[in-house]
Protein backbone atom coordinates (compact mmCIF):
# COMPACT_ATOMS: atom_id res chain seq x y z
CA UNK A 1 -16.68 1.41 6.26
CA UNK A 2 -15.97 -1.20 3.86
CA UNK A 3 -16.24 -0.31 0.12
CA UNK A 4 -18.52 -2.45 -2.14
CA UNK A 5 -15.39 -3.54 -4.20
CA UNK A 6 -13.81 -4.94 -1.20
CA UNK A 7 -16.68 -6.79 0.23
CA UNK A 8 -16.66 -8.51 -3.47
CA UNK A 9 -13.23 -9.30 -3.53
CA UNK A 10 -13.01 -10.88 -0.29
CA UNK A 11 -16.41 -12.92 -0.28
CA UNK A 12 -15.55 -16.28 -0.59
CA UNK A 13 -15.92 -16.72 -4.28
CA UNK A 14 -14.27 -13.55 -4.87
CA UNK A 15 -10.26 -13.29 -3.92
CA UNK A 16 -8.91 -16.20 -1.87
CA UNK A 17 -7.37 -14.27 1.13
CA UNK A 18 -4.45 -16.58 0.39
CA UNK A 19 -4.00 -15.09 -2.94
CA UNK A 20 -0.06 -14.06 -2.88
CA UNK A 21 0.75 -10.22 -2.70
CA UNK A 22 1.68 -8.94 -6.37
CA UNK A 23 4.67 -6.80 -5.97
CA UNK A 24 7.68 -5.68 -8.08
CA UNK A 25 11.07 -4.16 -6.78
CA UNK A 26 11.70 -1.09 -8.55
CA UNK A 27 15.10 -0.79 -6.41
CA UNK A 28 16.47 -2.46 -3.86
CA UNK A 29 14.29 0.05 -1.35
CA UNK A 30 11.47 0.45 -3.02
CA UNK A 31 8.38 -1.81 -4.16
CA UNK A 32 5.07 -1.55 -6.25
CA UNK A 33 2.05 -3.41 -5.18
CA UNK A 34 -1.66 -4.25 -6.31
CA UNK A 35 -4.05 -3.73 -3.61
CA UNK A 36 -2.47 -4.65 -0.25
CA UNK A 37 -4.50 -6.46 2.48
CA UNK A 38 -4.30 -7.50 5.83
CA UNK A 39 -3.63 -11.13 4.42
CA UNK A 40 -0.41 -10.09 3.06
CA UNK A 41 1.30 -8.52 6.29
CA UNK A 42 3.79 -11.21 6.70
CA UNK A 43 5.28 -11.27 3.24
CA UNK A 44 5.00 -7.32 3.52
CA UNK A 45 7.21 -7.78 6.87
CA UNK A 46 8.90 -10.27 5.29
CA UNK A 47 10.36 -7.94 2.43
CA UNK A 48 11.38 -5.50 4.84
CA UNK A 49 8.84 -2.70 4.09
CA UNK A 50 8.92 0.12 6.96
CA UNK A 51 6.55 1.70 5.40
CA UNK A 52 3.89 1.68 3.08
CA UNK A 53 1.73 4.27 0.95
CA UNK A 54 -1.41 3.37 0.15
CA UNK A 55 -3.16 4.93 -3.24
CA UNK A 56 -6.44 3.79 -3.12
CA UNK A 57 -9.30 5.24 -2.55
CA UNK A 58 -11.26 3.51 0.50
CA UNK A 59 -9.57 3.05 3.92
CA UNK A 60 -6.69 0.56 4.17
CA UNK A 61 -7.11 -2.35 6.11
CA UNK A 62 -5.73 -1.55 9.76
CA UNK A 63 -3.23 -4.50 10.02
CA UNK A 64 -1.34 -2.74 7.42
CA UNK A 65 -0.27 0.19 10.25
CA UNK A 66 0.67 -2.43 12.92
CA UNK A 67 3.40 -1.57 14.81
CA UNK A 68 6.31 -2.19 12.70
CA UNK A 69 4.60 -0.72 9.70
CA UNK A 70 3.83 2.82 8.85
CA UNK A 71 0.76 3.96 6.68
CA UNK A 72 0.39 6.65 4.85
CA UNK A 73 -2.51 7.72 2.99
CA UNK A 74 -2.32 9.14 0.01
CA UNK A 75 -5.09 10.07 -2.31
CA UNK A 76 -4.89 9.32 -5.82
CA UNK A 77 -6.85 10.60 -8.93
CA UNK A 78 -7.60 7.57 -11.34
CA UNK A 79 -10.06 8.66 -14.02
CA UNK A 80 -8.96 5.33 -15.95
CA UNK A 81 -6.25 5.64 -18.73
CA UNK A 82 -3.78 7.48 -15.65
CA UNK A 83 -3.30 8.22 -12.20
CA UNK A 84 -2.09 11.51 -10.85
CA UNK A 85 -1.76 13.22 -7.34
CA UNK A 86 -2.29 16.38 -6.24
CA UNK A 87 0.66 18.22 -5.31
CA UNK A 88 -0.28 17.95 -1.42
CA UNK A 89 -0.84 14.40 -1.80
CA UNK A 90 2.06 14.40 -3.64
CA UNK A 91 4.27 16.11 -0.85
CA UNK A 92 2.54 14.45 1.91
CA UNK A 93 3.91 10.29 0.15
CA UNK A 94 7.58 12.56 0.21
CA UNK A 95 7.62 13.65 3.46
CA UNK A 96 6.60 10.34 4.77
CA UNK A 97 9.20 8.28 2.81
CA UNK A 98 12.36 10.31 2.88
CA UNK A 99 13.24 10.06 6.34
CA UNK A 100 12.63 5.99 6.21
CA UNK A 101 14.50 5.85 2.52
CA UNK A 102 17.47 7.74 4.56
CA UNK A 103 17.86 5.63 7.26
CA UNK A 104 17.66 2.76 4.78
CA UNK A 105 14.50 1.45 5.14
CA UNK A 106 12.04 -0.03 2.61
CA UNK A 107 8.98 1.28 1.09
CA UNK A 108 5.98 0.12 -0.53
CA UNK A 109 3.61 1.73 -2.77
C-alpha cells in the first residue's frame, strides 16, 4: 500500500517524477540518497549501485529490487532531530552490504 506522503509527492503538482536523484558519495563505494524512486533506477544503475538500503518507513518502490539491484529493508527510528536503528536493523544493513562492499561493489543508502 502506498503511504499518504507518497501519493502527495508524486501527484502531478507534487514531485515531477523527473526530479533528479539527490545523492552524495561518501567514498568511492558508498552513496547517500533522499528518498529513492522507481524514476531514478537508471542513474541508480548508472552509478554502479549493487545494492541499496532503504531507511524509510513505507515499502520501497519495487523497481528498486530489479534484477541487478538488491534491496534491503531496513527500519529506521526518526523521531525528528535524529535517526537511529535498532541493533537488528542495524546488523541486518551489515550483513547485506559487506559481502557486495568486498567484492567491490557499490552501495546506496
Amino acid at each position: 500500500m502506498r503511504s499518504i506522503v507518497r501519493y502527495v509527492r508524486d501527484r502531478p503538482k507534487g514531485i515531477p517524477r523527473d526530479i533528479p536523484l539527490d545523492y552524495s558519495p561518501i567514498t568511492e563505494y558508498l552513496y547517500i540518497a533522499a528518498w529513492p524512486t522507481r524514476y531514478h533506477v537508471e542513474t541508480i544503475l548508472d552509478l554502479g549501485v549493487d545494492l541499496i538500503v532503504s531507511t524509510i518507513l513505507e515499502i520501497p518502490d519495487k523497481e528498486l529490487g530489479q534484477a541487478s539491484l538488491s534491496l534491503v529493508r531496513v527500519r529506521a527510528i526518526d523521531p525528528g532531530l535524529s535517526m537511529f536503528f535498532p541493533q537488528a536493523e542495524l546488523e541486518k544493513c551489515v550483513d547485506a552490504a559487506l559481502p557486495v562492499l568486498r567484492r567491490g561493489g557499490s552501495v546506496l543508502v
